[in-house]
N, C-alpha and C. Protein backbone atom coordinates (compact mmCIF):
# COMPACT_ATOMS: atom_id res chain seq x y z
N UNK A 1 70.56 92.00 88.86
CA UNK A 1 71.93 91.81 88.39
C UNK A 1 72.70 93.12 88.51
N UNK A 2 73.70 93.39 89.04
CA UNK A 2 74.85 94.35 89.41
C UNK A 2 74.84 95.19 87.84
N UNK A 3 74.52 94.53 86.85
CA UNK A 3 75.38 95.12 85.47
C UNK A 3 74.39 95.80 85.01
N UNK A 4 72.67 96.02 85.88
CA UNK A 4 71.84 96.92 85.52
C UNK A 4 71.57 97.75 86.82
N UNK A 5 72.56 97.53 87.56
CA UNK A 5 72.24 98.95 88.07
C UNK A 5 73.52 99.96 87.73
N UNK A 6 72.52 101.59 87.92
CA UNK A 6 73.31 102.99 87.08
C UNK A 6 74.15 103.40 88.19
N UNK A 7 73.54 103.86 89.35
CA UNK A 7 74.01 104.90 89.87
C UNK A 7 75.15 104.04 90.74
N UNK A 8 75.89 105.16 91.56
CA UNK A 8 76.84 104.03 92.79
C UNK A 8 76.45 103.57 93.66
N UNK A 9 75.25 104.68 94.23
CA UNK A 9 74.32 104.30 95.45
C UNK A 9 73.99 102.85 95.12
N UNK A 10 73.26 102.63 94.13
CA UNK A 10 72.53 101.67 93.71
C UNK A 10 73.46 100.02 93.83
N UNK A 11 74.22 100.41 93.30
CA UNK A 11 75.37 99.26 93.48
C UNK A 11 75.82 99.25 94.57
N UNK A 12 76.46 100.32 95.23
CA UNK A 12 76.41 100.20 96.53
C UNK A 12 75.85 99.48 97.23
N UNK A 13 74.90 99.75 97.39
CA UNK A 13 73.70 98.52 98.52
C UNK A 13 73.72 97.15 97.61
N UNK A 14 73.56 97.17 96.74
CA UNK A 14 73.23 95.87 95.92
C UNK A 14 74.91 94.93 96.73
N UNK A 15 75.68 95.60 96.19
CA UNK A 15 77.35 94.77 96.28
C UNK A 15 77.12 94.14 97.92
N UNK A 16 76.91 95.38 98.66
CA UNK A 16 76.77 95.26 100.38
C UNK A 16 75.96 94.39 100.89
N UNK A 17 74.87 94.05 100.21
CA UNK A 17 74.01 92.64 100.53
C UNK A 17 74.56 91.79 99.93
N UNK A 18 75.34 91.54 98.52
CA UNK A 18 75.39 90.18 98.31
C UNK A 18 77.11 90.19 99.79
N UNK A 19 77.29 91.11 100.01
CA UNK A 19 78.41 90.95 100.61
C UNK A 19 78.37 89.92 101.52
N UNK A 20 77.20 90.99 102.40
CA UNK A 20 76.67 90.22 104.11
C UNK A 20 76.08 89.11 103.62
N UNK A 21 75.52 88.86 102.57
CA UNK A 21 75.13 87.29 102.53
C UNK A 21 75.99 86.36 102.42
N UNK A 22 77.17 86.16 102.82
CA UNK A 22 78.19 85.52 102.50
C UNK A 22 78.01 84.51 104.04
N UNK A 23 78.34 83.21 103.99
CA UNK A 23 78.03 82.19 105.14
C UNK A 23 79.71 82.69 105.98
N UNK A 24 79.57 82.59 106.83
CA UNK A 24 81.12 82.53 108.26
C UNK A 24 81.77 81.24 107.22
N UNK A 25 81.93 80.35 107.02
CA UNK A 25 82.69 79.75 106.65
C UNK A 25 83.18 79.80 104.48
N UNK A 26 81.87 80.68 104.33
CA UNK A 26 82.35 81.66 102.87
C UNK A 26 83.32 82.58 103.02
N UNK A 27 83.29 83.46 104.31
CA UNK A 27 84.45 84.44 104.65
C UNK A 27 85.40 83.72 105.22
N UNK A 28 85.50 82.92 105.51
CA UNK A 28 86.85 82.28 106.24
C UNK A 28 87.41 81.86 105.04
N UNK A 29 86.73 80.95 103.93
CA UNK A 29 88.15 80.37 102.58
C UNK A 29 88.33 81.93 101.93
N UNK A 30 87.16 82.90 102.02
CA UNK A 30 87.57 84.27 101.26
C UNK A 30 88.78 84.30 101.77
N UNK A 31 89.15 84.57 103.13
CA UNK A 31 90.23 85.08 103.73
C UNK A 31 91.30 84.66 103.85
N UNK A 32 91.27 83.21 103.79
CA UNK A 32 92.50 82.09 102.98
C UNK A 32 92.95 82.48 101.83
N UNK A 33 92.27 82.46 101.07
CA UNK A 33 92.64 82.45 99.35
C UNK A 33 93.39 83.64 98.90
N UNK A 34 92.57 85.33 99.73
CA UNK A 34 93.39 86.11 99.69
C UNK A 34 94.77 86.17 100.43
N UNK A 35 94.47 85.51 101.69
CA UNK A 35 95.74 86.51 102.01
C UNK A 35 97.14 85.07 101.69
N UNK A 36 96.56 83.94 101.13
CA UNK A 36 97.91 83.32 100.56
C UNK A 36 98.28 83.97 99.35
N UNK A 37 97.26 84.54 98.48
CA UNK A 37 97.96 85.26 97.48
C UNK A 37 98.90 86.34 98.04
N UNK A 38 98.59 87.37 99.10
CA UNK A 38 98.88 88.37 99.29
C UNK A 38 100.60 87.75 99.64
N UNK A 39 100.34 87.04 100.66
CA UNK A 39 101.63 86.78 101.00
C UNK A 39 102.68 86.10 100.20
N UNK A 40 102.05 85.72 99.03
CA UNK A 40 103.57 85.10 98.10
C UNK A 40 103.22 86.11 96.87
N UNK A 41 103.04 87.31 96.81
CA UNK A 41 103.12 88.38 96.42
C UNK A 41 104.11 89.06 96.55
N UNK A 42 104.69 89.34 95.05
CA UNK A 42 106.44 89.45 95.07
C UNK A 42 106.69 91.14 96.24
N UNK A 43 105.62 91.91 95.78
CA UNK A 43 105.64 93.21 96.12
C UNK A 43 105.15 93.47 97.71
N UNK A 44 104.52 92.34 98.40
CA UNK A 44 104.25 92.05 99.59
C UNK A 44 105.46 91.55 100.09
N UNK A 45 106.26 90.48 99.48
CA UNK A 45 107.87 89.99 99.78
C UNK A 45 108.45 90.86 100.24
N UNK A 46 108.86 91.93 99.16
CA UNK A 46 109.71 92.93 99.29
C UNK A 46 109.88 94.29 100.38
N UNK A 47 108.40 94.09 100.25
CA UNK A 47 107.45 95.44 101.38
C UNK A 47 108.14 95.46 102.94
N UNK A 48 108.37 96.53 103.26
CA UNK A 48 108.71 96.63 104.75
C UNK A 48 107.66 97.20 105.52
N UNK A 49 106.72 98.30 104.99
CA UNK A 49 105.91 99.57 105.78
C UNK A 49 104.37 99.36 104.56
N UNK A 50 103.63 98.20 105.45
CA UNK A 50 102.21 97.91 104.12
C UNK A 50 101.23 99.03 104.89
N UNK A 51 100.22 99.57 104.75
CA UNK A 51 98.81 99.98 104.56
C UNK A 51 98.08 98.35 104.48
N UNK A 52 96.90 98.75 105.60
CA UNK A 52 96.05 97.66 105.73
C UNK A 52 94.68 98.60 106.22
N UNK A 53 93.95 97.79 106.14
CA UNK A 53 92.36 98.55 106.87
C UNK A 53 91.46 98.13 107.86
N UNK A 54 90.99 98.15 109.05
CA UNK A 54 90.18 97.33 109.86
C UNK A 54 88.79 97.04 108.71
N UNK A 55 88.73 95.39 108.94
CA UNK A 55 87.37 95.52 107.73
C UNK A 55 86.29 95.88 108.60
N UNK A 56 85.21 95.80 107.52
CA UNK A 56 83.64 95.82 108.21
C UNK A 56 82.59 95.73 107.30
N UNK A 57 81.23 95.31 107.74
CA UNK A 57 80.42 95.25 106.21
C UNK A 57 80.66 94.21 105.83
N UNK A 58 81.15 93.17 106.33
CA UNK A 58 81.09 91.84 105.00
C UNK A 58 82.44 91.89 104.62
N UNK A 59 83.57 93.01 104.51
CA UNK A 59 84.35 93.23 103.77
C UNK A 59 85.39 91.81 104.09
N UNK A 60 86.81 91.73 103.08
CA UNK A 60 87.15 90.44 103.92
C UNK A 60 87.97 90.83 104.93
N UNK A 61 87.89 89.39 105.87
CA UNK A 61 88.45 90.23 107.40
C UNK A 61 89.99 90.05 107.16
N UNK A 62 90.33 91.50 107.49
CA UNK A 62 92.07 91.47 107.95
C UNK A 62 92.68 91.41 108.52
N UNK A 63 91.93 91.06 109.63
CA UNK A 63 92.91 90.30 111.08
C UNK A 63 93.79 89.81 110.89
N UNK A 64 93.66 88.51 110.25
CA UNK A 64 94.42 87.20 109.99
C UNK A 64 95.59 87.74 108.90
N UNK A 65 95.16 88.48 108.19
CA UNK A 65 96.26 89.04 107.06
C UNK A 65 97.21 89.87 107.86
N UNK A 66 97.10 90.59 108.65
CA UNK A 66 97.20 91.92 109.67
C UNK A 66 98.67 91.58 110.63
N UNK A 67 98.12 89.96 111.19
CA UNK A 67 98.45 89.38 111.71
C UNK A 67 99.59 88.41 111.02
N UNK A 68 99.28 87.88 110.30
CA UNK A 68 100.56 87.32 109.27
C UNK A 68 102.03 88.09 108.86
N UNK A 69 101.34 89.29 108.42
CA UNK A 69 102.44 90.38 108.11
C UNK A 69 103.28 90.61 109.59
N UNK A 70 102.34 90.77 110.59
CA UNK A 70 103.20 90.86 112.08
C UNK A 70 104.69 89.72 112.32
N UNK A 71 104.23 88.56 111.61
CA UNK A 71 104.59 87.84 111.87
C UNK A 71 106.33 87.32 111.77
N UNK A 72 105.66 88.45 109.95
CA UNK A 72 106.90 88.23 108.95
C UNK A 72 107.83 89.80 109.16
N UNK A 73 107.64 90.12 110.81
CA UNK A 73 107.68 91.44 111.30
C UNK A 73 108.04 92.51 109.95
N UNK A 74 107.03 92.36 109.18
CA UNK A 74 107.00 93.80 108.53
C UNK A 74 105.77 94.90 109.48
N UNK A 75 105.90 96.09 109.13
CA UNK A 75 105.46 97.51 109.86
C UNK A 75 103.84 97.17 109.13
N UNK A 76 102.96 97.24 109.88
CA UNK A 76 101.54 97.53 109.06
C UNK A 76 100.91 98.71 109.53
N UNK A 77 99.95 99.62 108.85
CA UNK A 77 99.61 100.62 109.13
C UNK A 77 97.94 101.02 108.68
N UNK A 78 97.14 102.12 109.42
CA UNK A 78 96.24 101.73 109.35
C UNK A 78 95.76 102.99 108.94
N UNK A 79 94.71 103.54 108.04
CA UNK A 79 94.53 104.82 107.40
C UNK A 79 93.61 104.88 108.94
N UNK A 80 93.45 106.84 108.72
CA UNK A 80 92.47 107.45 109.86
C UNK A 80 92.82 108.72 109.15
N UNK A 81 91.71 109.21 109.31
CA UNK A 81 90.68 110.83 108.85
C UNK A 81 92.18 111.70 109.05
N UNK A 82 92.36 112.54 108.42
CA UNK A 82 93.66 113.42 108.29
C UNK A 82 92.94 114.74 109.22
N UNK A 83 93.44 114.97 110.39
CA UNK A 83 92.84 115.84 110.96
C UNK A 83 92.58 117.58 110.93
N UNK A 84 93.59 118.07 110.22
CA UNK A 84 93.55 118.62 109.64
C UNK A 84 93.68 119.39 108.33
N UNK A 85 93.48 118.24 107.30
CA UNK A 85 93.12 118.53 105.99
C UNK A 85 92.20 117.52 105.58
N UNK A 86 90.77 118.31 105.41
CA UNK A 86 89.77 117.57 105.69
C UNK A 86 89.52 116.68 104.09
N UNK A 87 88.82 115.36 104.04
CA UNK A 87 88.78 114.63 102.63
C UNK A 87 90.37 113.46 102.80
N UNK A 88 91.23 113.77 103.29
CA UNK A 88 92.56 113.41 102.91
C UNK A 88 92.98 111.78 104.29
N UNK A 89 93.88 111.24 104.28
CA UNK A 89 94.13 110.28 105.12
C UNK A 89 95.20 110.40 105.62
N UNK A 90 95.48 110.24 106.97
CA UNK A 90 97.28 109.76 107.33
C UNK A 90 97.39 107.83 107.41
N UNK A 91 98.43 107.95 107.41
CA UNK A 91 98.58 106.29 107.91
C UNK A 91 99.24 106.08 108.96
N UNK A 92 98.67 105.40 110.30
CA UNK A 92 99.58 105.40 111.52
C UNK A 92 99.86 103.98 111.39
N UNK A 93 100.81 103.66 112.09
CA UNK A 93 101.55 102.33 112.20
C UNK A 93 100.74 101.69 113.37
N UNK A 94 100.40 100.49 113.05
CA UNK A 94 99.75 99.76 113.95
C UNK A 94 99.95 97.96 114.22
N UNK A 95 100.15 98.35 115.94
CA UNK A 95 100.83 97.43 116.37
C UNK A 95 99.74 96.55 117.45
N UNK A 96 100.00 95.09 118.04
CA UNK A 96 99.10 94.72 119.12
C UNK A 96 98.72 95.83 120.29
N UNK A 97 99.83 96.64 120.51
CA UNK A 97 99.87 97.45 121.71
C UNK A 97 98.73 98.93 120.98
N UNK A 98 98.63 99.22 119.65
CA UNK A 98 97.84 100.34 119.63
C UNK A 98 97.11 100.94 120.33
N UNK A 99 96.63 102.10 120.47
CA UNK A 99 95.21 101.92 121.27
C UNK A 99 94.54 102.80 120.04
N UNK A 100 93.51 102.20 120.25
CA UNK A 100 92.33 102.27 119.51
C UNK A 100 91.32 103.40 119.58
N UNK A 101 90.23 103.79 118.78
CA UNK A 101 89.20 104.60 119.38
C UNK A 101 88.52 104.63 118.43
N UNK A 102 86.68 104.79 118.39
CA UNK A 102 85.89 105.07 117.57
C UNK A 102 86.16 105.99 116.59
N UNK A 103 85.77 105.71 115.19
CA UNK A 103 85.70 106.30 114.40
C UNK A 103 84.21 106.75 113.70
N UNK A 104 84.31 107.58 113.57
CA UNK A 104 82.60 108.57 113.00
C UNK A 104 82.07 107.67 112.52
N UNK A 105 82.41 106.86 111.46
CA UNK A 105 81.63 106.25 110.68
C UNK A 105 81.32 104.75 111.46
N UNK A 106 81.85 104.51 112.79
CA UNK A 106 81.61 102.69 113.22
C UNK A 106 82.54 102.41 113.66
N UNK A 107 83.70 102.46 112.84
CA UNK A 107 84.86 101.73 112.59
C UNK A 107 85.89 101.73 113.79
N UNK A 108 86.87 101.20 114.39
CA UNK A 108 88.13 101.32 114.61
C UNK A 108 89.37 101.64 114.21
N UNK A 109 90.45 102.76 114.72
CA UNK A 109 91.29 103.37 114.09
C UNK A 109 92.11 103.63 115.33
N UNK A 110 93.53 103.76 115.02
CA UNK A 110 94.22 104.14 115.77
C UNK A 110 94.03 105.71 116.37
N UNK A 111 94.35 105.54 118.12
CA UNK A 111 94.74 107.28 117.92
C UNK A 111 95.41 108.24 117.23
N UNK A 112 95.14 109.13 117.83
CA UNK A 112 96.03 109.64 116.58
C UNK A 112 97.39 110.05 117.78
N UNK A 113 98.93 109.53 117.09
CA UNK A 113 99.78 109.84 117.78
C UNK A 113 100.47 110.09 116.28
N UNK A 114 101.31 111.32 116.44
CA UNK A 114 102.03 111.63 115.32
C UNK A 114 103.26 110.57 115.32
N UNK A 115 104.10 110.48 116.50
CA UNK A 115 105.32 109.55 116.19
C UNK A 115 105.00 108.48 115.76
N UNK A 116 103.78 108.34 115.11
CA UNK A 116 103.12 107.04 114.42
C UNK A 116 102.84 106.84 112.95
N UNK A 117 103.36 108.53 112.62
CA UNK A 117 102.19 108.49 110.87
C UNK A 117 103.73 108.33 110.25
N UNK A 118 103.67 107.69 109.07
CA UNK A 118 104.61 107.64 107.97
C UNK A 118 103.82 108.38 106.98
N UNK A 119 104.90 109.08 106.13
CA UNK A 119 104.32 109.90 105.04
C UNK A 119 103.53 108.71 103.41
N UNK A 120 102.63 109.14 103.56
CA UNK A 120 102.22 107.88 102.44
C UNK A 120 103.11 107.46 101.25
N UNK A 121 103.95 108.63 101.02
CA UNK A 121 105.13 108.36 100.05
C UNK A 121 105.95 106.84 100.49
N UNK A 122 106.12 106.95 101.53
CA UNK A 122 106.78 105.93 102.22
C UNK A 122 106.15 104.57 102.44
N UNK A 123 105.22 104.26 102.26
CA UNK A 123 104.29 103.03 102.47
C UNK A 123 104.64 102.51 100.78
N UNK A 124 105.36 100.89 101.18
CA UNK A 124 105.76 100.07 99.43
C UNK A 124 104.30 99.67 99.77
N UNK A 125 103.25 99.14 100.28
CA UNK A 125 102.01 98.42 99.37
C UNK A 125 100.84 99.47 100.07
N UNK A 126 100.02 99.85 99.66
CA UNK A 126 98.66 100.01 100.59
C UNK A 126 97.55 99.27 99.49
N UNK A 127 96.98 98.71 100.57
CA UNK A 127 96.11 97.37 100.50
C UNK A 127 94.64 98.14 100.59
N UNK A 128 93.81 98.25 99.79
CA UNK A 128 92.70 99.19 99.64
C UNK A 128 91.55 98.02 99.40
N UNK A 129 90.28 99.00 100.04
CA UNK A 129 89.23 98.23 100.48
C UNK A 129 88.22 98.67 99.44
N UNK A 130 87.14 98.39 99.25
CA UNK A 130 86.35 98.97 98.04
C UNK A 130 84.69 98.23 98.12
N UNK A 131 83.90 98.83 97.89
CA UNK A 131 82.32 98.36 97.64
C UNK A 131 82.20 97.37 96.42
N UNK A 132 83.16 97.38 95.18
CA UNK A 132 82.50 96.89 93.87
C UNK A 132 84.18 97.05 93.16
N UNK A 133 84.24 96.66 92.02
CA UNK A 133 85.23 96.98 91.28
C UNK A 133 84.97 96.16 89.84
N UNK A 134 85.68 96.65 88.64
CA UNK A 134 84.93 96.16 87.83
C UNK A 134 86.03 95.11 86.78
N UNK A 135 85.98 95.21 85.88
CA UNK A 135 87.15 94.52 84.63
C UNK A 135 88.28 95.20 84.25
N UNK A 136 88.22 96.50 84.16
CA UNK A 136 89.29 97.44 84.09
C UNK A 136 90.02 98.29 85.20
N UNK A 137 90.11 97.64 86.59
CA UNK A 137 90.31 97.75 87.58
C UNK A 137 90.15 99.30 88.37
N UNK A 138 88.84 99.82 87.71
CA UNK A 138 88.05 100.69 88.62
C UNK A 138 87.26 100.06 89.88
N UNK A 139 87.32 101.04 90.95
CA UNK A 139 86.97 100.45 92.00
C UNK A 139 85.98 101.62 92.49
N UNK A 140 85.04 100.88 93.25
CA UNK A 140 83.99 101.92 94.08
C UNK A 140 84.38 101.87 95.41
N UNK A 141 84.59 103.05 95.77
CA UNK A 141 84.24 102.96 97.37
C UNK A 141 83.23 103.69 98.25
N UNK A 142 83.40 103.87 99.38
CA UNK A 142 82.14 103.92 99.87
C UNK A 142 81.90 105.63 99.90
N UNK A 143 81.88 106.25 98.98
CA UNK A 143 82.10 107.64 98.07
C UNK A 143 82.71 108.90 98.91
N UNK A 144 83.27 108.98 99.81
CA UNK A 144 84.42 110.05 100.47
C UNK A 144 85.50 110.38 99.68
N UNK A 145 85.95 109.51 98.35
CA UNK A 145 86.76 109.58 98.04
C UNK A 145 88.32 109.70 98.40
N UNK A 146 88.57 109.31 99.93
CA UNK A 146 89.74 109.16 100.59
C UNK A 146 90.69 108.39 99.89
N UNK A 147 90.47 107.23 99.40
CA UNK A 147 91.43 106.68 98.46
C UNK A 147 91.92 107.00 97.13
N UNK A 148 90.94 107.49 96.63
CA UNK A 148 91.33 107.91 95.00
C UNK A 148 92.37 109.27 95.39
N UNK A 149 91.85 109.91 96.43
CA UNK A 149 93.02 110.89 96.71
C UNK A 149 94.45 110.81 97.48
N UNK A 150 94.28 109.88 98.20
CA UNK A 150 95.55 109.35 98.20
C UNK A 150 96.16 108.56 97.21
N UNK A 151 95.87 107.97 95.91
CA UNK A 151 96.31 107.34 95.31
C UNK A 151 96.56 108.13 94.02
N UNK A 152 96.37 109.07 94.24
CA UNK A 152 96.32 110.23 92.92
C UNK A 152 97.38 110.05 92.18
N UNK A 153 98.71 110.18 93.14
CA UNK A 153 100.21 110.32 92.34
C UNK A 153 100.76 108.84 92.56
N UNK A 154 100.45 107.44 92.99
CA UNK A 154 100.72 106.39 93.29
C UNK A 154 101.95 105.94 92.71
N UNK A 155 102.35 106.27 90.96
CA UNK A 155 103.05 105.85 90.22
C UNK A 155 104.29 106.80 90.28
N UNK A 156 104.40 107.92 91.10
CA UNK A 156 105.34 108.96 91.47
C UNK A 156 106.62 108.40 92.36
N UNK A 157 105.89 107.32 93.36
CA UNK A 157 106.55 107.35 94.40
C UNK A 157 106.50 105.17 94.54
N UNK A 158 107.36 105.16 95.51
CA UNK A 158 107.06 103.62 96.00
C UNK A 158 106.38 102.51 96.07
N UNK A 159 105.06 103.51 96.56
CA UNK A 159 103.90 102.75 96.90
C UNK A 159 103.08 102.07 95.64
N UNK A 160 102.67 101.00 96.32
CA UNK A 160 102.17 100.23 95.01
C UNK A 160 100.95 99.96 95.41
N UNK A 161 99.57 100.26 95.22
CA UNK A 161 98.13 99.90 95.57
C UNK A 161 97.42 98.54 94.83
N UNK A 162 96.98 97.75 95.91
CA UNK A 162 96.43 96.50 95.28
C UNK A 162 95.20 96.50 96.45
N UNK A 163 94.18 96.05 95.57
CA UNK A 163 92.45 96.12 96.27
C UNK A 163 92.50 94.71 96.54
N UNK A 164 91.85 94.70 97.22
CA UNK A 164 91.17 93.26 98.07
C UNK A 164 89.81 93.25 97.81
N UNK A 165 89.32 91.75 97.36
CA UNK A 165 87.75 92.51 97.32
C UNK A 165 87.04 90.86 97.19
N UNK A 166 86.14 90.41 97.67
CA UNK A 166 85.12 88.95 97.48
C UNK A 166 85.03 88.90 95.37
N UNK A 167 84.72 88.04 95.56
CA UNK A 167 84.64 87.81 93.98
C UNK A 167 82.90 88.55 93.54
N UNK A 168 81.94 88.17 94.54
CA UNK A 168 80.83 88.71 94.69
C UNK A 168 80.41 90.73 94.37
N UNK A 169 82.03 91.23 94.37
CA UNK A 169 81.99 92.35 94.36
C UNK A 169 82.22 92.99 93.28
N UNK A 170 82.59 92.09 92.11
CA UNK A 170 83.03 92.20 90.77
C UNK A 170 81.47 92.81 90.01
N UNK A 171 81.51 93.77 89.33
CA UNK A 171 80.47 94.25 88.41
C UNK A 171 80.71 94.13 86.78
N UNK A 172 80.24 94.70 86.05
CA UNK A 172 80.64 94.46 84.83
C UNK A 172 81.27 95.61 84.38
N UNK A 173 80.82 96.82 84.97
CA UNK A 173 81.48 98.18 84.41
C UNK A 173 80.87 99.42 85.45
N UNK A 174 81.54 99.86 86.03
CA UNK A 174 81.20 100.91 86.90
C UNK A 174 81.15 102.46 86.45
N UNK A 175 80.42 102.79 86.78
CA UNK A 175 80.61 104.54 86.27
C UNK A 175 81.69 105.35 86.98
N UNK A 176 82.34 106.12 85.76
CA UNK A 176 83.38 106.54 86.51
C UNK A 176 83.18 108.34 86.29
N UNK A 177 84.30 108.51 87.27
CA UNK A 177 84.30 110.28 87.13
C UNK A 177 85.82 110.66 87.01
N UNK A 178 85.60 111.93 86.72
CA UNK A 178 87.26 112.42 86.48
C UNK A 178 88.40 112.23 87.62
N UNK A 179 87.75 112.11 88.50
CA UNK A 179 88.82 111.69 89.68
C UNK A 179 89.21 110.46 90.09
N UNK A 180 88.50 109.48 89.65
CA UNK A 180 88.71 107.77 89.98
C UNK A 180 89.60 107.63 89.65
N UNK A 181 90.78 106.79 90.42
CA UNK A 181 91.64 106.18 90.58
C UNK A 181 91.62 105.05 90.19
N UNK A 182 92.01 104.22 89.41
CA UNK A 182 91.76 102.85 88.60
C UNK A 182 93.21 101.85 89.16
N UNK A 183 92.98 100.87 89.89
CA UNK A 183 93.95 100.00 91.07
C UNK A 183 94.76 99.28 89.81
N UNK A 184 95.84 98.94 90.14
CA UNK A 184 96.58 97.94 88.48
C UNK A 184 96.64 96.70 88.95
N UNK A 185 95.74 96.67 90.44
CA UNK A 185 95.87 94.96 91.01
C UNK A 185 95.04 94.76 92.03
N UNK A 186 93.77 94.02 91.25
CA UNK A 186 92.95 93.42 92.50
C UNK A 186 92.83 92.14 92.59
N UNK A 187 93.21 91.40 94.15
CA UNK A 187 92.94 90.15 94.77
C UNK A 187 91.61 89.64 94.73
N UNK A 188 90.77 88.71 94.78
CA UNK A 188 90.06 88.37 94.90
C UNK A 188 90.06 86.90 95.22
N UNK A 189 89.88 85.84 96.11
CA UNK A 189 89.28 84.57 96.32
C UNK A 189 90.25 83.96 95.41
N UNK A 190 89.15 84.04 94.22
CA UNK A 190 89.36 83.30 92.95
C UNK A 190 90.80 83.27 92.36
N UNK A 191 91.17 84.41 92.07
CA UNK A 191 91.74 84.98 91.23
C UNK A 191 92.94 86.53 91.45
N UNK A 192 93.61 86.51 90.99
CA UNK A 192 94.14 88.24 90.80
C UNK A 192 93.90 88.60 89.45
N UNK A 193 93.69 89.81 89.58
CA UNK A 193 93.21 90.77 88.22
C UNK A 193 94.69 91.67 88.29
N UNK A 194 94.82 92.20 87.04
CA UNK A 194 96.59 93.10 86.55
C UNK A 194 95.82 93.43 85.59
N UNK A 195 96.60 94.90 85.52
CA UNK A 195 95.91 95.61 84.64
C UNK A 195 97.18 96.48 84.47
C-alpha cells in the first residue's frame, strides 16, 4: 500500500508500476475524463499561452489534450532544461511544425530556438506532471526539482499551475521538504482536487 511507504524513491517506483499497469483502454478514458475537465476549465477558457509536457511512463498522454488546445488556437508550450542556468526550465512554444530532439533523460523536447521561449511569468496555466500527489495537494516529482522551482513565486504573477495525474497516483500523505511546492489544483480521471 502507497501509505506505507517512507521514502520518495520508494513511492516513486511503487506509483510508476501501478502507473504502467494501467490497460490502453484505462489510459484512453484517463485521457477523456481529464482533458474534458481541462477544457471546460474556466482558467483553461481564459488562457491564451498554456505549459503542457510530452508524457511518458504511464503518465497521461497529452497528445490529444495538446492537440485540442491547438484547436481552440491557443499557444501551447513545452518545458526543456534551461541551458544555461542549470536545475531551472524555459518554456518554448510548440507547434505541429516544431522540431524536436532527444532529451537526456528519454524524452522529447523542442529545440532550443530562443524566438520560441516566453518568460514563465507570461504562461496563464502550466499544466504539471508529477509521480504521486497527495490530499493536501503536494506533489512528487521525479526529484530534479524543476517544477517546484519554477513554481516558487506562482501566486506573484499570472500563471496558474494545475497537475494532471491518474487517480492511481493519489497517496495518503507524502513527505515533504522546505522547498515543495504544493499545486492548489489537481485533475484527475475521477475528480478535481482545490485546495
Amino acid at each position: 500500500m502507497a501509505s506505507e511507504l517512507h521514502s520518495p524513491q520508494e513511492i516513486r517506483k511503487h506509483i510508476r508500476r501501478l502507473r504502467n499497469q494501467l490497460t490502453p483502454q484505462q489510459q484512453h478514458s484517463a485521457v477523456d475524463n481529464v482533458m474534458n475537465q481541462l477544457l471546460q476549465h474556466p482558467k483553461i477558457q481564459a488562457a491564451q499561452h498554456i505549459s503542457l509536457f510530452i508524457s511518458f511512463d504511464g503518465e497521461i498522454n497529452t497528445q490529444p489534450i495538446i492537440e485540442a488546445l491547438w484547436q481552440q488556437q491557443k499557444s501551447v508550450y513545452l518545458p526543456v532544461l534551461h541551458p544555461f542556468s542549470r536545475g531551472n526550465l524555459l518554456f518554448l512554444r510548440y507547434t505541429p511544425q516544431t522540431a524536436m530532439k532527444a532529451h537526456p533523460f528519454g524524452l522529447m523536447e523542442p529545440k532550443l530556438n530562443v524566438n520560441n521561449v516566453l518568460p514563465t511569468a507570461e504562461l496563464d496555466v502550466i499544466i504539471t506532471p508529477m509521480v504521486a500527489f497527495d490530499a493536501e495537494g503536494h506533489r512528487l516529482g521525479m526529484g530534479g526539482g524543476y517544477y517546484d522551482r519554477t513554481l516558487k513565486h506562482w501566486q506573484r504573477n499570472q500563471t496558474y499551475p494545475i497537475g494532471i495525474a491518474h487517480d492511481c497516483q493519489q497517496v495518503e500523505r507524502l513527505p515533504r521538504q522546505s522547498w515543495d511546492i504544493p499545486l492548489p489544483e489537481i485533475i484527475t480521471p475521477s475528480q478535481t482536487w482545490k485546495w
